[in-house]
N, C-alpha and C. Protein backbone atom coordinates (compact mmCIF):
# COMPACT_ATOMS: atom_id res chain seq x y z
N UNK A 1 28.37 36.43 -16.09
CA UNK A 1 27.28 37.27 -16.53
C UNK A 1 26.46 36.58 -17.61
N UNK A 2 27.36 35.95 -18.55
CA UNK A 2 26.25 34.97 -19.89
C UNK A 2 25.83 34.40 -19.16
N UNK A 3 25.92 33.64 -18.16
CA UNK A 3 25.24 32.28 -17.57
C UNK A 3 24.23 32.82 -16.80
N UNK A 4 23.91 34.32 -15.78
CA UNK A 4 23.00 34.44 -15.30
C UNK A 4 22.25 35.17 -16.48
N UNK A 5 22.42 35.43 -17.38
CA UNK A 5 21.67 35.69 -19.16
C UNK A 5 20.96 34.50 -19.27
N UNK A 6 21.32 33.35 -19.51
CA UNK A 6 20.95 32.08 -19.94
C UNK A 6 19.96 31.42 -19.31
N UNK A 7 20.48 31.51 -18.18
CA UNK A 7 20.21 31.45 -17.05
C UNK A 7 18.05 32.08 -16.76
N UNK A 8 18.32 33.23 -16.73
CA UNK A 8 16.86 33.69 -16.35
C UNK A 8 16.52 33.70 -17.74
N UNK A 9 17.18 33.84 -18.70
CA UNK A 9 16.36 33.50 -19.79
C UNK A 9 15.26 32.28 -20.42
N UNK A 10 15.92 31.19 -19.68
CA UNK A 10 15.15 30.11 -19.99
C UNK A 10 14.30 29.68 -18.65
N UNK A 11 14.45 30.37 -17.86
CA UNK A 11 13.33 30.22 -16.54
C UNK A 11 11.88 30.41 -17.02
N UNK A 12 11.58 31.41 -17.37
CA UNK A 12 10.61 31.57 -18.37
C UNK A 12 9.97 30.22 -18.81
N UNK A 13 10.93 30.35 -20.05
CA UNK A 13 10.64 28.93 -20.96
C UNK A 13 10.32 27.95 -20.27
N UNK A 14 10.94 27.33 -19.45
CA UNK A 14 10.79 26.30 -18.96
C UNK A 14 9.33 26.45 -17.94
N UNK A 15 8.70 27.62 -17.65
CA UNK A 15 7.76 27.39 -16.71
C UNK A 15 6.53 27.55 -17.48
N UNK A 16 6.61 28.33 -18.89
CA UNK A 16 5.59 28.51 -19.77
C UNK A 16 5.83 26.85 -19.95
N UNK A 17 6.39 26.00 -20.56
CA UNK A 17 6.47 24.86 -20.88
C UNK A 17 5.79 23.71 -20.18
N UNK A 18 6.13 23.62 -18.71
CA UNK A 18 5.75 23.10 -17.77
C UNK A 18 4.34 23.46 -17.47
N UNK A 19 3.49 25.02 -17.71
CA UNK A 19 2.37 24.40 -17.34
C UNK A 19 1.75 24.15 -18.42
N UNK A 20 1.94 23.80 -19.60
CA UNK A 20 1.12 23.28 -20.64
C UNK A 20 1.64 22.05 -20.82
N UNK A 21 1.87 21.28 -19.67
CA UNK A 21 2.50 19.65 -20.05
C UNK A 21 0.51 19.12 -19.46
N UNK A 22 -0.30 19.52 -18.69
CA UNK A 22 -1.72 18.76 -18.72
C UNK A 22 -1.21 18.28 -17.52
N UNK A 23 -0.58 18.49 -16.56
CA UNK A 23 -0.15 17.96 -14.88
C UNK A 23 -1.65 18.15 -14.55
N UNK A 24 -2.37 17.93 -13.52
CA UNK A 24 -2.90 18.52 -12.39
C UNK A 24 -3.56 17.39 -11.33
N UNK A 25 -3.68 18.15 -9.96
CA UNK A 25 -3.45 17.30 -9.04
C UNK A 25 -5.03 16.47 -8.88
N UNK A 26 -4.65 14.66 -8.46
CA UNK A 26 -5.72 13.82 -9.00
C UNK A 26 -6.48 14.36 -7.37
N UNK A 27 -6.32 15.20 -6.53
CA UNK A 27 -7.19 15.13 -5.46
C UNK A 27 -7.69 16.82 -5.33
N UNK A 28 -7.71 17.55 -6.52
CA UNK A 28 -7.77 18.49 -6.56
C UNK A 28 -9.64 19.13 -6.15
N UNK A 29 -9.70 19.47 -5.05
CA UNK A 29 -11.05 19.30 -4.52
C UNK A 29 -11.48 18.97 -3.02
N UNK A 30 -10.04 17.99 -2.74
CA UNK A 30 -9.76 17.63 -1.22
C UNK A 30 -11.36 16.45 -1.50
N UNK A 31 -11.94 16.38 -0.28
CA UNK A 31 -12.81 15.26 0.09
C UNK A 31 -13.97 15.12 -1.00
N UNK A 32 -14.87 16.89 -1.63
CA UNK A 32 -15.40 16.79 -2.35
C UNK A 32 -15.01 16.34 -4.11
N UNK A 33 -13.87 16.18 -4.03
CA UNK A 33 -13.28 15.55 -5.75
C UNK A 33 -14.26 14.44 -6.41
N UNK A 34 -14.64 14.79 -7.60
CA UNK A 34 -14.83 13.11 -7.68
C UNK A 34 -14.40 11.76 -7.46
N UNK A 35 -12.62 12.16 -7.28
CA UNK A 35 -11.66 10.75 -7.34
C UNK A 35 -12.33 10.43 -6.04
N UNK A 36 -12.42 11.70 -4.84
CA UNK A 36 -12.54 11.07 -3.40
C UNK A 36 -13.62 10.20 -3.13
N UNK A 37 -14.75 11.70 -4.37
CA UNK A 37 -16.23 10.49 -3.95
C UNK A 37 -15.95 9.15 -4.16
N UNK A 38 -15.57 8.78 -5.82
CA UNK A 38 -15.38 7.90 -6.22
C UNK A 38 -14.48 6.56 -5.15
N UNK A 39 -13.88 7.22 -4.71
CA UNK A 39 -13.27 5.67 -3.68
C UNK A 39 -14.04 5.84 -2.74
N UNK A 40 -14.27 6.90 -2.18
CA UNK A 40 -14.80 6.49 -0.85
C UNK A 40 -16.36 5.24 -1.35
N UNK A 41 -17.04 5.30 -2.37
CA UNK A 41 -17.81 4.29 -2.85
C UNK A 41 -17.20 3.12 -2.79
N UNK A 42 -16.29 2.57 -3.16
CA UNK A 42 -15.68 1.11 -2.97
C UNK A 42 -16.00 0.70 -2.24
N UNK A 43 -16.38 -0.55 -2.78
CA UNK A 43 -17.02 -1.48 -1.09
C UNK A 43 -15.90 -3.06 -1.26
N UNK A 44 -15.28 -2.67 -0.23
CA UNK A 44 -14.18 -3.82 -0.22
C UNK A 44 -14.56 -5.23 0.62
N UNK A 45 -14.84 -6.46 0.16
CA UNK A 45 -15.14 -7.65 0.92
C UNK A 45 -14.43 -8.01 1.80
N UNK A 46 -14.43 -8.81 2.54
CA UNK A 46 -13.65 -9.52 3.49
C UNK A 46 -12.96 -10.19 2.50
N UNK A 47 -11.49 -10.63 2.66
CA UNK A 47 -10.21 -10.61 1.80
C UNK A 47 -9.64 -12.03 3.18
N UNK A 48 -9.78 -13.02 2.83
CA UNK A 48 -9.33 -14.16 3.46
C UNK A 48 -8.02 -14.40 4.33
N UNK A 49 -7.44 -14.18 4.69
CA UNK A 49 -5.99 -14.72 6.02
C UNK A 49 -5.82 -13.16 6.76
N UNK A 50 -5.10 -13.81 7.54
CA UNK A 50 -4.12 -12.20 8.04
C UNK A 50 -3.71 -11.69 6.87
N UNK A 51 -2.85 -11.93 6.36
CA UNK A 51 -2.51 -10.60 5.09
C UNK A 51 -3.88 -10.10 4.22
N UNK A 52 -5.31 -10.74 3.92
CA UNK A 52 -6.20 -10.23 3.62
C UNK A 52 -6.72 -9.50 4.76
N UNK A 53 -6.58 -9.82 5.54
CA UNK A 53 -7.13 -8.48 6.85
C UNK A 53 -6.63 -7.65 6.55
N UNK A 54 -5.07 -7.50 6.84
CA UNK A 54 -3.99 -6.34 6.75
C UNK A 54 -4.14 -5.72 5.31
N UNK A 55 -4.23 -6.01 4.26
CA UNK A 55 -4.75 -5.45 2.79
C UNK A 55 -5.93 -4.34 3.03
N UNK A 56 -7.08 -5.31 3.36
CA UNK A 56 -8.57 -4.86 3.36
C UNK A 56 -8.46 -3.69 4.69
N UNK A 57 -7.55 -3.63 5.48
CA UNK A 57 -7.75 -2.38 6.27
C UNK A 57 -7.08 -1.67 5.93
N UNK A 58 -5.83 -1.55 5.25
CA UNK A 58 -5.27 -0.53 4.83
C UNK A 58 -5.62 0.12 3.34
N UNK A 59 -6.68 -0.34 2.89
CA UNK A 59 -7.37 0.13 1.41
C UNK A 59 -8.60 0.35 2.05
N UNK A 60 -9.09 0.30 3.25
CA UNK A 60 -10.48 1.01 3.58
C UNK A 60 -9.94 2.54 4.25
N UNK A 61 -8.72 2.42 4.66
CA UNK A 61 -8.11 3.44 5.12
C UNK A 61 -7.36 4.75 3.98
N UNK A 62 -7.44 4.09 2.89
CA UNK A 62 -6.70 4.81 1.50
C UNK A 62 -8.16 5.16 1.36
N UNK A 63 -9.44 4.53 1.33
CA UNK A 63 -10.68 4.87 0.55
C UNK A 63 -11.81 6.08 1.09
N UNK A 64 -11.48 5.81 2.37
CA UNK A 64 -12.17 6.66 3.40
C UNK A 64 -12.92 6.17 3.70
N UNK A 65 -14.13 6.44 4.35
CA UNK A 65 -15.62 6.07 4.69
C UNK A 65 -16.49 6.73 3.83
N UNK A 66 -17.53 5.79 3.79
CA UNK A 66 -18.49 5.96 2.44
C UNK A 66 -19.83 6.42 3.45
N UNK A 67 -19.55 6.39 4.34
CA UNK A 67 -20.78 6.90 5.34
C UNK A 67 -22.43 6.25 5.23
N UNK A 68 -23.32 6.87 5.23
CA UNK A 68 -24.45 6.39 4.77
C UNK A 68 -24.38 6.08 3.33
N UNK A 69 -23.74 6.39 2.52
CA UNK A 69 -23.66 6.34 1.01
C UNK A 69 -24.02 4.73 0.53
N UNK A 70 -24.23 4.19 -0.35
CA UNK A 70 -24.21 3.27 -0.86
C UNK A 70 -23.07 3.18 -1.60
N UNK A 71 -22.57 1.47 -1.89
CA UNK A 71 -21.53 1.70 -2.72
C UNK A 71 -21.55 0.99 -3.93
N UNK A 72 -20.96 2.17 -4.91
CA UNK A 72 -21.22 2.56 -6.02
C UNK A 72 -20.05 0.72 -7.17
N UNK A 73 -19.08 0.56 -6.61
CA UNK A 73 -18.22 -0.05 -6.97
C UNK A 73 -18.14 -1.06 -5.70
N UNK A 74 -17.26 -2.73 -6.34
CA UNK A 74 -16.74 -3.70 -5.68
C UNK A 74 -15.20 -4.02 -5.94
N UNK A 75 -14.39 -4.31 -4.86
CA UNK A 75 -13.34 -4.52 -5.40
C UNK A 75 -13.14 -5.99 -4.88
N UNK A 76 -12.96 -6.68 -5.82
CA UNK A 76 -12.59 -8.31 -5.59
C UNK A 76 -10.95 -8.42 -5.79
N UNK A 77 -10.45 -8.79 -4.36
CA UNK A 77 -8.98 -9.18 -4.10
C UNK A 77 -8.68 -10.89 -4.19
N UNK A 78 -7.78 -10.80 -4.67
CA UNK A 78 -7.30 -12.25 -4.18
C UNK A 78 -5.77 -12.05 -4.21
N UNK A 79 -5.08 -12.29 -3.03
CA UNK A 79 -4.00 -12.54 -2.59
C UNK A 79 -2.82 -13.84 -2.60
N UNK A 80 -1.63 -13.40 -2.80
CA UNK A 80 -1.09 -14.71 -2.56
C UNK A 80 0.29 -13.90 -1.96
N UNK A 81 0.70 -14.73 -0.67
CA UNK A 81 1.74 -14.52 0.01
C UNK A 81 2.84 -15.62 0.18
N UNK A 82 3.92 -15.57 0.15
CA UNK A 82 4.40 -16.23 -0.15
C UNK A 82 5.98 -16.06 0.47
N UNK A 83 6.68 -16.82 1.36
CA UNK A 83 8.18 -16.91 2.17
C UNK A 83 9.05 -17.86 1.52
N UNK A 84 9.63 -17.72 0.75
CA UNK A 84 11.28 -17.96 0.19
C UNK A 84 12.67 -18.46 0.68
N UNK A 85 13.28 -18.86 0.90
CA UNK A 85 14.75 -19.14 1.13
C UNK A 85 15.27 -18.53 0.14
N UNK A 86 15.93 -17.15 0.54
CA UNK A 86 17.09 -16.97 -0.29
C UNK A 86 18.76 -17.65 0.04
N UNK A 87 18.87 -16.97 1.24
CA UNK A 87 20.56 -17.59 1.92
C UNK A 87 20.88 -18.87 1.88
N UNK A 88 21.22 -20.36 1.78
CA UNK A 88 21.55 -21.37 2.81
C UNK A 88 22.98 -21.30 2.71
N UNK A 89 23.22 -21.59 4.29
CA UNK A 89 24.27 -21.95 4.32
C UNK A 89 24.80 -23.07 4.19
N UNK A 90 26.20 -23.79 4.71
CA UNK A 90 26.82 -25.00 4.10
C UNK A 90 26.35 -25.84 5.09
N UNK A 91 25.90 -25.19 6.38
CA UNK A 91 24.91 -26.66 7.06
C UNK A 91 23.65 -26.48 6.81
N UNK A 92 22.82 -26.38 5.61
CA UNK A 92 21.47 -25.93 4.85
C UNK A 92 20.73 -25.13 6.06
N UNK A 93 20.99 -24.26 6.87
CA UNK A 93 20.02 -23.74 7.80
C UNK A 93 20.04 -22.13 6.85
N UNK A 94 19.29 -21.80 6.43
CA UNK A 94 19.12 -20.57 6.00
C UNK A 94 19.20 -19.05 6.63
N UNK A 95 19.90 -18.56 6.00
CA UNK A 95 20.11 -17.25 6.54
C UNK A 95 19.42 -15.65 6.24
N UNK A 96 18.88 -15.80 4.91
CA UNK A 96 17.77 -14.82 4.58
C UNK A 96 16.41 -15.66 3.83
N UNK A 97 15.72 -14.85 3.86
CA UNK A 97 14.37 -15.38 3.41
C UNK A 97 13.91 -13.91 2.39
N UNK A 98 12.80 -14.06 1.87
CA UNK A 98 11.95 -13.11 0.75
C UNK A 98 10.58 -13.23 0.91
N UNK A 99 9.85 -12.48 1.68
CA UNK A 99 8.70 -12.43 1.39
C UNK A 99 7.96 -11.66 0.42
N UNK A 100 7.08 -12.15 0.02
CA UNK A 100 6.40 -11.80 -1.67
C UNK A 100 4.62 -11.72 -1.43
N UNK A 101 4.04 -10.42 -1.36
CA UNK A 101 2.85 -10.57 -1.28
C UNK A 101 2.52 -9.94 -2.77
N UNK A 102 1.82 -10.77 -3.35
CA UNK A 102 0.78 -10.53 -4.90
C UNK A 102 -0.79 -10.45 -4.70
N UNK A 103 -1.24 -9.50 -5.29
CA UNK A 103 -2.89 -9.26 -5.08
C UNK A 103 -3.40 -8.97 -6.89
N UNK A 104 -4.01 -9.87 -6.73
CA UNK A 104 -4.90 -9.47 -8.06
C UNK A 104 -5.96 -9.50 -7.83
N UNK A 105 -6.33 -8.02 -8.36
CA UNK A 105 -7.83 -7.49 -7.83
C UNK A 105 -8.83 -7.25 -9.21
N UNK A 106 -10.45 -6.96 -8.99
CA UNK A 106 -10.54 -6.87 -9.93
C UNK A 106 -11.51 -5.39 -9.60
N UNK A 107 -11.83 -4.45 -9.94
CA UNK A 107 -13.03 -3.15 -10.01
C UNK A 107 -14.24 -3.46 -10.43
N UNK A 108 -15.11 -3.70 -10.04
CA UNK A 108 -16.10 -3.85 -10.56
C UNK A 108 -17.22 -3.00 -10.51
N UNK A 109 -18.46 -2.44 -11.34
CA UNK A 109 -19.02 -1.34 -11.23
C UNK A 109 -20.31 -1.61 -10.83
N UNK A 110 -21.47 -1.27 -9.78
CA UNK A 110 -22.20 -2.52 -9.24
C UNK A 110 -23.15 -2.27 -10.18
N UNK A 111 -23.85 -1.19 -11.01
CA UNK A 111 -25.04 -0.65 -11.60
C UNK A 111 -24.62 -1.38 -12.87
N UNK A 112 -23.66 -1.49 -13.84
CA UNK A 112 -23.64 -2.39 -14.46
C UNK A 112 -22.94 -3.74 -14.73
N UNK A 113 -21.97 -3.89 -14.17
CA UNK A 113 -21.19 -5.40 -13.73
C UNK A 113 -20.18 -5.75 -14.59
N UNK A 114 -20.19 -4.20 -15.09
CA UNK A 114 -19.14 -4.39 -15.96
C UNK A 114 -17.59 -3.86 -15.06
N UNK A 115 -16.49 -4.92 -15.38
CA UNK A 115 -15.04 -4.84 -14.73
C UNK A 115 -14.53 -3.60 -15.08
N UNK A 116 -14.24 -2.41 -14.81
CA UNK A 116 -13.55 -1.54 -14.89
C UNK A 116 -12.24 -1.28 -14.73
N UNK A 117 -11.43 -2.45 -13.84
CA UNK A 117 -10.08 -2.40 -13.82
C UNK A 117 -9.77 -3.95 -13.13
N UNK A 118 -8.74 -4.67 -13.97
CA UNK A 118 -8.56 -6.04 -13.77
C UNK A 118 -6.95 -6.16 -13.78
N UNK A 119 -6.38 -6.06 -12.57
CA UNK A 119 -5.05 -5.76 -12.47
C UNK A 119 -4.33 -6.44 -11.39
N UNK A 120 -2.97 -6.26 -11.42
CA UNK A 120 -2.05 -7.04 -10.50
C UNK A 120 -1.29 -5.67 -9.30
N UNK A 121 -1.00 -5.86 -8.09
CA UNK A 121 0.04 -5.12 -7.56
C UNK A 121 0.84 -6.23 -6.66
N UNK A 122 1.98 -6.30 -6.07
CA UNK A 122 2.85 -6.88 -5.69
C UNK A 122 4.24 -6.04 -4.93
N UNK A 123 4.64 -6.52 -4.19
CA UNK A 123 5.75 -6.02 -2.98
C UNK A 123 6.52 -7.13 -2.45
N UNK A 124 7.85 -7.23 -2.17
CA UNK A 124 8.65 -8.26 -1.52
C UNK A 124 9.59 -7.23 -0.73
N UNK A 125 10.12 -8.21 0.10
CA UNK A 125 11.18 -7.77 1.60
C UNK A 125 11.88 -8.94 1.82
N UNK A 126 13.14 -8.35 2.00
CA UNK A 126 14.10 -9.30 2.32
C UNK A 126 14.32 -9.49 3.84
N UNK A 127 14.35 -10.44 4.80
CA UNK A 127 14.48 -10.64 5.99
C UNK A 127 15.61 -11.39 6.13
N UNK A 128 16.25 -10.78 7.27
CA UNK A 128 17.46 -11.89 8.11
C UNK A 128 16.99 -12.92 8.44
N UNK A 129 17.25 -14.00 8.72
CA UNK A 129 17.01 -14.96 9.38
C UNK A 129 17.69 -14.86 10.81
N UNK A 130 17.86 -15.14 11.69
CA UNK A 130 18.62 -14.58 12.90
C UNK A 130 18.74 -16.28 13.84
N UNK A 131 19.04 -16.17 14.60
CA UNK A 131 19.27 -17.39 15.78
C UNK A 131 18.22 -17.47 16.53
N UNK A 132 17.94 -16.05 17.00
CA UNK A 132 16.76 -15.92 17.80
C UNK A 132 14.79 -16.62 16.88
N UNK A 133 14.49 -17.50 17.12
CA UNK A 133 13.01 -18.30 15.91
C UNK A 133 12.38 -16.96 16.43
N UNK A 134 12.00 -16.17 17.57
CA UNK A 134 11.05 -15.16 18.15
C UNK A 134 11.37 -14.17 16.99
N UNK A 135 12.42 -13.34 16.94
CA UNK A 135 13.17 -12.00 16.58
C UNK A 135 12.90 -12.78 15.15
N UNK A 136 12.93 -13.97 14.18
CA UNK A 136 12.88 -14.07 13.16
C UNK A 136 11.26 -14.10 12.95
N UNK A 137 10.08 -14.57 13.53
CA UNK A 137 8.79 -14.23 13.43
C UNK A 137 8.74 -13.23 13.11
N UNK A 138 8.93 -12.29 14.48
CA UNK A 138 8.56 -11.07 14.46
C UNK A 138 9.11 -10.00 13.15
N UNK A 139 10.22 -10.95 12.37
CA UNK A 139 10.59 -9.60 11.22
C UNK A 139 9.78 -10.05 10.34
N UNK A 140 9.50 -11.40 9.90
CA UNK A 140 8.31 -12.07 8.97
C UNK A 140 6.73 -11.11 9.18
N UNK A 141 6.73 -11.32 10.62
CA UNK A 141 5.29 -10.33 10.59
C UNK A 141 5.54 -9.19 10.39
N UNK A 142 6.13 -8.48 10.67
CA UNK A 142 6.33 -6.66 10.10
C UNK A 142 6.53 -6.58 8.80
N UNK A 143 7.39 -7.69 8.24
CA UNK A 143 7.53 -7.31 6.66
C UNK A 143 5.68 -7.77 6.03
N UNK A 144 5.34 -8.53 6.66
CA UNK A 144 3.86 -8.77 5.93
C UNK A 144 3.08 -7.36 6.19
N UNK A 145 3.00 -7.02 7.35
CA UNK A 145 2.38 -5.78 7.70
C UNK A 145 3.03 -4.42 6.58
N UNK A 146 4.23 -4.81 6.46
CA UNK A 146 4.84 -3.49 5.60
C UNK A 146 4.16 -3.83 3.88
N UNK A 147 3.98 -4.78 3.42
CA UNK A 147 4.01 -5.20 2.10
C UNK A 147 2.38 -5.37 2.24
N UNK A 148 1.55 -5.28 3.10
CA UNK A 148 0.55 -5.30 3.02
C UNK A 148 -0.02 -4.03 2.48
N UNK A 149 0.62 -2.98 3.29
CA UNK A 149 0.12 -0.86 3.29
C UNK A 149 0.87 -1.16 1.68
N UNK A 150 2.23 -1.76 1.41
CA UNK A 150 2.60 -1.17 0.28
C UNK A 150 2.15 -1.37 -1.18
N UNK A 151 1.19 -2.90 -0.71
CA UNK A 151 0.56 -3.19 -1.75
C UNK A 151 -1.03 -2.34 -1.97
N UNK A 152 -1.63 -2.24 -0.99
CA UNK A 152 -2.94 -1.32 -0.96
C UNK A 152 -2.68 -0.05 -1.35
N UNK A 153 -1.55 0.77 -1.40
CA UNK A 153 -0.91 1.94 -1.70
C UNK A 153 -1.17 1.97 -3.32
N UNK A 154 -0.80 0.91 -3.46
CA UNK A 154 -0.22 0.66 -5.12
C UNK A 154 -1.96 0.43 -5.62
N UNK A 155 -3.05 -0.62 -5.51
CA UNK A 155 -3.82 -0.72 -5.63
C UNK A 155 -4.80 0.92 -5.44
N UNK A 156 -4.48 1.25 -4.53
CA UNK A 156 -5.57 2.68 -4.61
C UNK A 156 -4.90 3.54 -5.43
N UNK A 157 -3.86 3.61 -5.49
CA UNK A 157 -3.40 4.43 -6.51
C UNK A 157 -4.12 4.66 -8.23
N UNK A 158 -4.06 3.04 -8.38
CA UNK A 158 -4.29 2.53 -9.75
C UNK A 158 -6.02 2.29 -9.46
N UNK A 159 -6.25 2.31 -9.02
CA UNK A 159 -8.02 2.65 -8.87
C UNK A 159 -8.68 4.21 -9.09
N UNK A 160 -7.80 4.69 -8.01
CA UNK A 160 -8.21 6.46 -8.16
C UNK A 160 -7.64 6.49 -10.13
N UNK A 161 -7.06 6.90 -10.35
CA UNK A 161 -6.42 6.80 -11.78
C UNK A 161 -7.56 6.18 -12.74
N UNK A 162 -7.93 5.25 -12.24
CA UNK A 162 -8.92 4.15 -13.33
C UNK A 162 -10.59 5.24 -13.15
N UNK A 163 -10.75 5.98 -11.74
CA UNK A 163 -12.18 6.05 -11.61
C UNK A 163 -11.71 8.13 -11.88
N UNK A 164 -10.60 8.62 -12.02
CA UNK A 164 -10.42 9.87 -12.81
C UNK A 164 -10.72 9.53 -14.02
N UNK A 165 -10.07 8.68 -14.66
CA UNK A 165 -10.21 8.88 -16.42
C UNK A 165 -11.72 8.13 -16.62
N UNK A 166 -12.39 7.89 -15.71
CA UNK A 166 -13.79 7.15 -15.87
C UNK A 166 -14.37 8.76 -15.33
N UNK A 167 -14.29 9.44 -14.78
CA UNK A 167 -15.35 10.17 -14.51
C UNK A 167 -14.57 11.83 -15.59
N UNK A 168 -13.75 11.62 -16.05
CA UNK A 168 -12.97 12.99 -17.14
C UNK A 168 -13.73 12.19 -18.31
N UNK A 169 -13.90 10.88 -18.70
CA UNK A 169 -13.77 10.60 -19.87
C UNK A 169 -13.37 10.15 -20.91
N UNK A 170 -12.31 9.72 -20.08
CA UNK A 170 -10.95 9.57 -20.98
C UNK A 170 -10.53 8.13 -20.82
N UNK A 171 -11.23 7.49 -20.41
CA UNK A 171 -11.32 6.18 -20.18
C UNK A 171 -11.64 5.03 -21.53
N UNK A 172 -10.17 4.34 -22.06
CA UNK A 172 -9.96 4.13 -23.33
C UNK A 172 -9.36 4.62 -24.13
N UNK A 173 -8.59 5.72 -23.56
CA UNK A 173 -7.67 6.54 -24.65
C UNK A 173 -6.44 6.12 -24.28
């Protein structure tokens, strides 16, 4: 009986508490938000190799379409990908590998040219190495394809974030 006392007693508390922590949701608005306008403006360049393909389509796909719009912002990528030997064995033929994709991008604002966000995101995957050279490609390319979405994930994330506290204000605090 104390514990269901205690119990609903601090339910309360804890929810008066919780909504005065300043939460609220960064897409609150759906398509018309500013965050949305705001990315869907990004105008992303052509981004150099297959893994800059695979980047640049999966952050036009986080950004939306900007439609007739002009765009308001540039985002300059530069990538580096990179395959590892982790395993060898005692006849040096390796048995796992690490792939490592790094993107450092920069925001740029086109009306004044000033950098708005100058940052790093990064993702790695560990792959078998296998007997089969085919079945070992093919996990090299899926992990690039996977670390590609997971790095553009990370990048739009930290963009929307950079172009909220740019359009709240709060940009510098």
């Amino acid at each position: 009986m104390r514990v269901r006392i205690l119990t609903f007693g601090l339910a309360p508390a804890a929810l008066l508490a919780l909504s005065g922590c300043g939460l609220q949701p960064m897409y609150a608005g759906g398509s018309s938000s500013s965050v949305a306008q705001g990315l869907s403006a990004v105008d992303v360049p052509a981004i150099p190799g297959r893994d800059g393909w695979l980047v640049r389509n999966a952050l036009q796909n986080r950004f939306g379409v900007a439609g007739e719009r002009s765009p308001a912002y540039r985002l300059d990528v530069r990538l580096d990908d990179a395959l590892e030997a982790l395993g060898v064995l005692n006849d040096d033929t390796i048995s796992r590998e690490r792939r490592i994709l790094r993107a450092r991008y920069q925001l740029i604002d086109l009306a004044t040219g000033e950098i708005l966000l100058d940052a790093t995101a990064g993702a790695d995957a560990g792959i078998d190495v296998v007997s089969s050279e085919y079945a070992t490609i093919a996990a090299e390319q899926t992990a690039l394809e996977n670390l590609a979405k997971e790095v553009a994930d990370r990048m739009a994330t930290r963009i929307a974030l950079t172009l909220r506290d740019r359009t709240d204000g709060t940009a510098g605090r």
